[in-house]
Protein backbone atom coordinates (compact mmCIF):
# COMPACT_ATOMS: atom_id res chain seq x y z
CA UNK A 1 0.00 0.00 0.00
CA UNK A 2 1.18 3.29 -0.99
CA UNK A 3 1.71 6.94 1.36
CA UNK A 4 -1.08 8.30 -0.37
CA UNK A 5 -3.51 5.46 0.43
CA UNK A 6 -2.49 5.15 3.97
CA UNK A 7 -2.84 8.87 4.48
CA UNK A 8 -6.36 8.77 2.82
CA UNK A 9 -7.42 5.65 5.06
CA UNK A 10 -5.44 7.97 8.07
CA UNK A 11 -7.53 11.08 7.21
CA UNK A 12 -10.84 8.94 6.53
CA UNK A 13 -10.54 7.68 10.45
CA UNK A 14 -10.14 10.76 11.74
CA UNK A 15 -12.77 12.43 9.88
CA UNK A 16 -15.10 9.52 11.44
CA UNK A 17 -13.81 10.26 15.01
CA UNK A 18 -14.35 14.14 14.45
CA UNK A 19 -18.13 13.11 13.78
CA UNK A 20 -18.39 10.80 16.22
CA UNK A 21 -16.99 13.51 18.97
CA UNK A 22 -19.29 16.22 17.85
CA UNK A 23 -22.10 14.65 18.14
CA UNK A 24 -21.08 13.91 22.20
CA UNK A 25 -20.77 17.49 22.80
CA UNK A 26 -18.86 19.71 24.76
CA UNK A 27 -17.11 17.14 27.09
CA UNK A 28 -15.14 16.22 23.90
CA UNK A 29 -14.20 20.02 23.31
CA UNK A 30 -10.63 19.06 24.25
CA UNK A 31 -10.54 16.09 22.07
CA UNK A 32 -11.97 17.76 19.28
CA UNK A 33 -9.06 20.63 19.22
CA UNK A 34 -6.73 17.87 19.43
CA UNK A 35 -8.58 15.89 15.88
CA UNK A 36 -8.11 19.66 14.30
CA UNK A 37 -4.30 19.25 14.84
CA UNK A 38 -3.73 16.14 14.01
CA UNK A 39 -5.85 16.58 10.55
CA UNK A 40 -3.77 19.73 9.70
CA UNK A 41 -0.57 17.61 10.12
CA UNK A 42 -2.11 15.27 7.94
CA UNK A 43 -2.72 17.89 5.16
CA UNK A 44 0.12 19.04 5.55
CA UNK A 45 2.35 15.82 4.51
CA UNK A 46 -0.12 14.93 1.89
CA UNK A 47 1.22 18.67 1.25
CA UNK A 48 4.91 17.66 1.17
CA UNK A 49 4.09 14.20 -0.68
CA UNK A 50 2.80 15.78 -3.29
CA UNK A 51 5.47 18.42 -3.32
CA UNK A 52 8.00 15.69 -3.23
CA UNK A 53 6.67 13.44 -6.24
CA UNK A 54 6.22 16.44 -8.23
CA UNK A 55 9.88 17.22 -8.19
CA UNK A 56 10.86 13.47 -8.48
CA UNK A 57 8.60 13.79 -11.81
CA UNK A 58 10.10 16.79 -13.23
CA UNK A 59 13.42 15.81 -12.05
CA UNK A 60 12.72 12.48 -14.20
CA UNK A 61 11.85 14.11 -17.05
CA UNK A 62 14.48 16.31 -17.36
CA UNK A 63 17.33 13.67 -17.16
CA UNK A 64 15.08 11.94 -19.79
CA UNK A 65 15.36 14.97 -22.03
CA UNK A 66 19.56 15.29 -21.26
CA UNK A 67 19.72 12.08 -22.15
């Protein structure tokens, strides 16, 4: 299984959880504002992934095109 998938699968179980915690209410309020944190450091590597494979790619086509 690929980064991408596992950060999808990551991001679908916390999504589920963030649902699952609203509807509890305000004793969750803590763990809520702890979900919102984790989920932006989620975006935020799916960020850098695709960052990352989009500079592998254009790296791979220029050494194709030096060649």
């Amino acid at each position: 299984m690929d980064i991408e998938t596992c950060l999808w699968k990551q991001g679908q179980r916390l999504r589920a959880m963030r649902f699952r915690l609203g509807r509890e209410g305000r004793r969750n309020r803590r763990a809520m504002e702890l979900l919102v944190g984790w989920e932006g450091a989620a975006a935020e590597m799916e960020d850098q992934i695709r960052r990352i494979r989009g500079e592998m790619e254009r790296q791979l086509v220029a050494d194709i095109f030096t060649d």
